[in-house]
N, C-alpha and C. Protein backbone atom coordinates (compact mmCIF):
# COMPACT_ATOMS: atom_id res chain seq x y z
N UNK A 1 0.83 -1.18 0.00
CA UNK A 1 0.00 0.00 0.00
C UNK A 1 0.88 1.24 0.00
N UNK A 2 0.72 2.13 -0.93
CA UNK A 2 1.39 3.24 -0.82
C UNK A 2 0.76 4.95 0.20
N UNK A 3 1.76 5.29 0.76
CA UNK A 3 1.08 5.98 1.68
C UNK A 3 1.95 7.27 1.70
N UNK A 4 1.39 8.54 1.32
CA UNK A 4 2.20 9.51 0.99
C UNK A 4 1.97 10.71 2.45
N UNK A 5 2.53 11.46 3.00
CA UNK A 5 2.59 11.97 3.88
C UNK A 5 3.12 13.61 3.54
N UNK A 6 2.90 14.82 3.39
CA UNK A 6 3.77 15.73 3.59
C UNK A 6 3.83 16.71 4.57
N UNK A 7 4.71 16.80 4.88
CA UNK A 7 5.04 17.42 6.76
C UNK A 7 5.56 19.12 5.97
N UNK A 8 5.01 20.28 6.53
CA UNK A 8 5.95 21.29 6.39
C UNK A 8 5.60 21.86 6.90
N UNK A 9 6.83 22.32 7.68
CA UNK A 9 7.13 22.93 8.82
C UNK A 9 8.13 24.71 8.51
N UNK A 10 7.03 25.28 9.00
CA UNK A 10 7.44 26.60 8.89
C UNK A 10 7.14 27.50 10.02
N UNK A 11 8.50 27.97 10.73
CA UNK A 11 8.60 28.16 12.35
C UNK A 11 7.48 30.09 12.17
N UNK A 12 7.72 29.91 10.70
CA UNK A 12 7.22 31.82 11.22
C UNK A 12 5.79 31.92 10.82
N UNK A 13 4.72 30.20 10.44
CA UNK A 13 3.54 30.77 10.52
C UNK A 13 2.97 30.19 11.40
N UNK A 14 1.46 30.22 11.52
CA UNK A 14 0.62 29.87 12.60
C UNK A 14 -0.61 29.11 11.84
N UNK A 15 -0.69 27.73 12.24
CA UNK A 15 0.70 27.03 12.68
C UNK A 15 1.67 26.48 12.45
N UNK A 16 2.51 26.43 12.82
CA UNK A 16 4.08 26.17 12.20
C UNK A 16 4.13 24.71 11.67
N UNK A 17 3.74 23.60 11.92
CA UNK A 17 3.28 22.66 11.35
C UNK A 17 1.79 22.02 10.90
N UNK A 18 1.68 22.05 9.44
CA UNK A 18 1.03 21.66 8.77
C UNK A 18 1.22 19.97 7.91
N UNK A 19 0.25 18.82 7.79
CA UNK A 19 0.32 18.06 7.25
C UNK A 19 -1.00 17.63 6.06
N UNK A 20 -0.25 16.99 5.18
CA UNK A 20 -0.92 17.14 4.11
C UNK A 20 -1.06 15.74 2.98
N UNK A 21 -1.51 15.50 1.87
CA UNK A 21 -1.23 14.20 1.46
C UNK A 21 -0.94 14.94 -0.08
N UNK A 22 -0.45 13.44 -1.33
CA UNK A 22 -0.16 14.41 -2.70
C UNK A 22 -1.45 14.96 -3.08
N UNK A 23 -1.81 15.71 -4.40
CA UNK A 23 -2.82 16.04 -5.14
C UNK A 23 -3.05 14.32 -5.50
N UNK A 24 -4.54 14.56 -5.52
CA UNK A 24 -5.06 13.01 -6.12
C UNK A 24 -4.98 12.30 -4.93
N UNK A 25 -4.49 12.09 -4.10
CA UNK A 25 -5.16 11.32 -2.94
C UNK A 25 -6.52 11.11 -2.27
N UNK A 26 -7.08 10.16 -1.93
CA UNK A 26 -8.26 9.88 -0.88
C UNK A 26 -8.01 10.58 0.12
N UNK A 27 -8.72 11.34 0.35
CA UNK A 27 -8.93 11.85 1.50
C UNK A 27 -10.06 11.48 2.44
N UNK A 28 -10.30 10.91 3.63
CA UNK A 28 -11.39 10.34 3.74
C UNK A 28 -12.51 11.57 4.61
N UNK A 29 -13.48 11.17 4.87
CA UNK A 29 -14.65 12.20 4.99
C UNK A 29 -15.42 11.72 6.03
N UNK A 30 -15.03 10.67 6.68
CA UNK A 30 -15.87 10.08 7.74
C UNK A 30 -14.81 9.77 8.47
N UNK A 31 -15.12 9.60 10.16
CA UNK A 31 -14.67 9.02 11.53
C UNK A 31 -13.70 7.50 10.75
N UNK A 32 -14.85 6.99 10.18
CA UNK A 32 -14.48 5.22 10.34
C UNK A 32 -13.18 5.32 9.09
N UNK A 33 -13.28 6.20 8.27
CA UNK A 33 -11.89 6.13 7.03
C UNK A 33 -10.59 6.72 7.51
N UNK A 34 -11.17 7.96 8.39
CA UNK A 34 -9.88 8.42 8.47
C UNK A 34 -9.15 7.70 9.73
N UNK A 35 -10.08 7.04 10.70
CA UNK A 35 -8.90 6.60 11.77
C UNK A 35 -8.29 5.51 11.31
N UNK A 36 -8.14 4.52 10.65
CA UNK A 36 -6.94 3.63 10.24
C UNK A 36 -6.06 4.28 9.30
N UNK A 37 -6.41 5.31 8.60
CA UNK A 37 -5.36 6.34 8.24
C UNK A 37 -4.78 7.26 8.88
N UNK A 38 -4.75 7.56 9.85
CA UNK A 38 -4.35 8.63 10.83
C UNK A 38 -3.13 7.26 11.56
N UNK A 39 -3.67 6.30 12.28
CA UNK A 39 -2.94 5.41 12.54
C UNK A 39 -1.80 5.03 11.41
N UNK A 40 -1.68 4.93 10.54
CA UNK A 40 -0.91 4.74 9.60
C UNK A 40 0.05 5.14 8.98
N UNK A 41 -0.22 6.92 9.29
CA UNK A 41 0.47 7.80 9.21
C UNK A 41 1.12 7.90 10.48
N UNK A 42 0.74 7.90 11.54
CA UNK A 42 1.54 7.85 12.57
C UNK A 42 2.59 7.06 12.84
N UNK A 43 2.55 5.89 12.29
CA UNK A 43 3.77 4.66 11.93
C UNK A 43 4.56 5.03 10.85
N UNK A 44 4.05 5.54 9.98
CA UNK A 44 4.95 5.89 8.96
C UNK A 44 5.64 6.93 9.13
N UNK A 45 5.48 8.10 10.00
CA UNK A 45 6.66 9.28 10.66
C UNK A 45 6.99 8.64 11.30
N UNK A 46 6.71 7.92 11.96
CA UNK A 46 7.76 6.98 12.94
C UNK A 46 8.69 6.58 12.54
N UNK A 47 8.32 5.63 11.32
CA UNK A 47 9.48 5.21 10.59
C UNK A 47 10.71 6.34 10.05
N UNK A 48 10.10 6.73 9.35
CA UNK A 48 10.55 8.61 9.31
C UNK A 48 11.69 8.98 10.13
N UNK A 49 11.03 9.36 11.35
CA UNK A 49 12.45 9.79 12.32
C UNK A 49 13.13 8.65 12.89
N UNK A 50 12.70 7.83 12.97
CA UNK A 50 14.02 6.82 13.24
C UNK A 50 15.34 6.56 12.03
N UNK A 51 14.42 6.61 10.98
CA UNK A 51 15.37 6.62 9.68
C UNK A 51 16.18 8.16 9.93
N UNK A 52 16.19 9.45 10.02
CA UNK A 52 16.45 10.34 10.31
C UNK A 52 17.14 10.20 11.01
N UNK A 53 17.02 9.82 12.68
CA UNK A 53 17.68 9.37 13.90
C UNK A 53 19.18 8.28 13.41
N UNK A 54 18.93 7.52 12.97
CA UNK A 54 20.07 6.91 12.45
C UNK A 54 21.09 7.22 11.56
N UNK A 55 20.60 7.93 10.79
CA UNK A 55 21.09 9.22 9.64
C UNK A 55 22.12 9.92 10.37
N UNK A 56 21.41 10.93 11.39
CA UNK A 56 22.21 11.97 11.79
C UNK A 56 23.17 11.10 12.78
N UNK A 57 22.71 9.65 13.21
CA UNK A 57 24.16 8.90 14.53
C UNK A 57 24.80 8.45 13.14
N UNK A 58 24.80 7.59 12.21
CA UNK A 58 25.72 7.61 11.67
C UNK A 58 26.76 8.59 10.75
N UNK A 59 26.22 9.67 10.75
CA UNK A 59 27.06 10.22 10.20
C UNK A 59 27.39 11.96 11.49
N UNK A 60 27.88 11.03 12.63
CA UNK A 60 28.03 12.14 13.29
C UNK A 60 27.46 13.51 13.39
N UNK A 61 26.33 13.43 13.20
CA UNK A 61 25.62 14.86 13.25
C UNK A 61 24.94 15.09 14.64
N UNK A 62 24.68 13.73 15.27
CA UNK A 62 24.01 13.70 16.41
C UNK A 62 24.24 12.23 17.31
N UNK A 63 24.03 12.23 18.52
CA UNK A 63 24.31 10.58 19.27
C UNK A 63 22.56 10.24 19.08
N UNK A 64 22.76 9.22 18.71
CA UNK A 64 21.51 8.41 18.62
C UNK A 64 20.80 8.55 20.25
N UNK A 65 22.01 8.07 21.23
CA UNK A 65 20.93 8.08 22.52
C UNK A 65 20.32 9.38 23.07
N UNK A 66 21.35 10.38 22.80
CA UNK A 66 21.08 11.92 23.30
C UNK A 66 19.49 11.82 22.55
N UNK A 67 19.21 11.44 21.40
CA UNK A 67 18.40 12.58 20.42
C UNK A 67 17.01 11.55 21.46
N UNK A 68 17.31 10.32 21.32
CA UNK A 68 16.10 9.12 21.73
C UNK A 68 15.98 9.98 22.86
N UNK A 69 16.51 10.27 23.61
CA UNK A 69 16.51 10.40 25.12
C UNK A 69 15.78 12.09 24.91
N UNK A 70 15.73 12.77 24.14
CA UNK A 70 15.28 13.86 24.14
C UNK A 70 13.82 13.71 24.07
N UNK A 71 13.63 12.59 22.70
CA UNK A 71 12.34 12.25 22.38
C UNK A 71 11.47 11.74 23.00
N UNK A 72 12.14 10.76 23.73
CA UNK A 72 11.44 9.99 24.73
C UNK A 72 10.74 11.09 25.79
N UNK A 73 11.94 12.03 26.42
CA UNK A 73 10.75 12.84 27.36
C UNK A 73 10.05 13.56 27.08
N UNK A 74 10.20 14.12 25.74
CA UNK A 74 8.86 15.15 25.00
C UNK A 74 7.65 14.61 24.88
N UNK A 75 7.93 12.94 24.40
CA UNK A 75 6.68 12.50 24.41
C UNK A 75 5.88 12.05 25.52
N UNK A 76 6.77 11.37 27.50
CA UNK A 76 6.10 11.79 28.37
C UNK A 76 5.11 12.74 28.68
N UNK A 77 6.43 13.95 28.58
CA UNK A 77 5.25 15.35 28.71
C UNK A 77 4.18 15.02 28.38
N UNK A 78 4.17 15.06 26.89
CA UNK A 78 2.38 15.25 26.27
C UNK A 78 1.90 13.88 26.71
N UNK A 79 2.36 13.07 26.96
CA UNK A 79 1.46 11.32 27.53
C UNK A 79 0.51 12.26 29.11
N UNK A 80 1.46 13.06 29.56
CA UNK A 80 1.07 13.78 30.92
C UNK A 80 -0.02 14.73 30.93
N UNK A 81 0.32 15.54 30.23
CA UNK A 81 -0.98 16.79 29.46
C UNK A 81 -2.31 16.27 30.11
N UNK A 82 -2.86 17.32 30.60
CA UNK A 82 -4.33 16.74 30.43
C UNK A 82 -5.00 17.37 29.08
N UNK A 83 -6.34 16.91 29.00
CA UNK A 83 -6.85 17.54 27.87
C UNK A 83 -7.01 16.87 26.86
């Protein structure tokens, strides 16, 4: 299954991240379509920054554990959030 994703991120508007799919995509229009696509996409940035994450440890741009270890507590936080 092909699954296209586009992330862009631009710190000077509001809001600074926007996501999007190509022209010609399904977009779905109901509860029941879009949540196994929302799930899907969420695995697939996953995949994303880990591929990224390994990127920047192998080629010295960053330590793999520092960056995990960053990630890991950002995503506490918001696990914490109420709301």
């Amino acid at each position: 299954m092909k699954n296209t994703i586009i992330i862009n991120i631009d710190t000077e508007k509001k809001p600074p991240i926007t996501f999007g799919k190509e022209e010609g995509s399904i977009i779905p229009t109901t509860w029941e379509e879009a949540k196994p696509l929302i799930v899907t996409d969420i695995n697939c940035i996953t995949d994303a920054l880990i591929t990224l994450i390994d990127v920047a440890d192998q080629n010295d741009y960053a330590d793999k554990e520092s960056v995990l270890t960053e990630i890991i507590a950002r995503l506490e936080e918001f696990r914490q959030q109420k709301g």
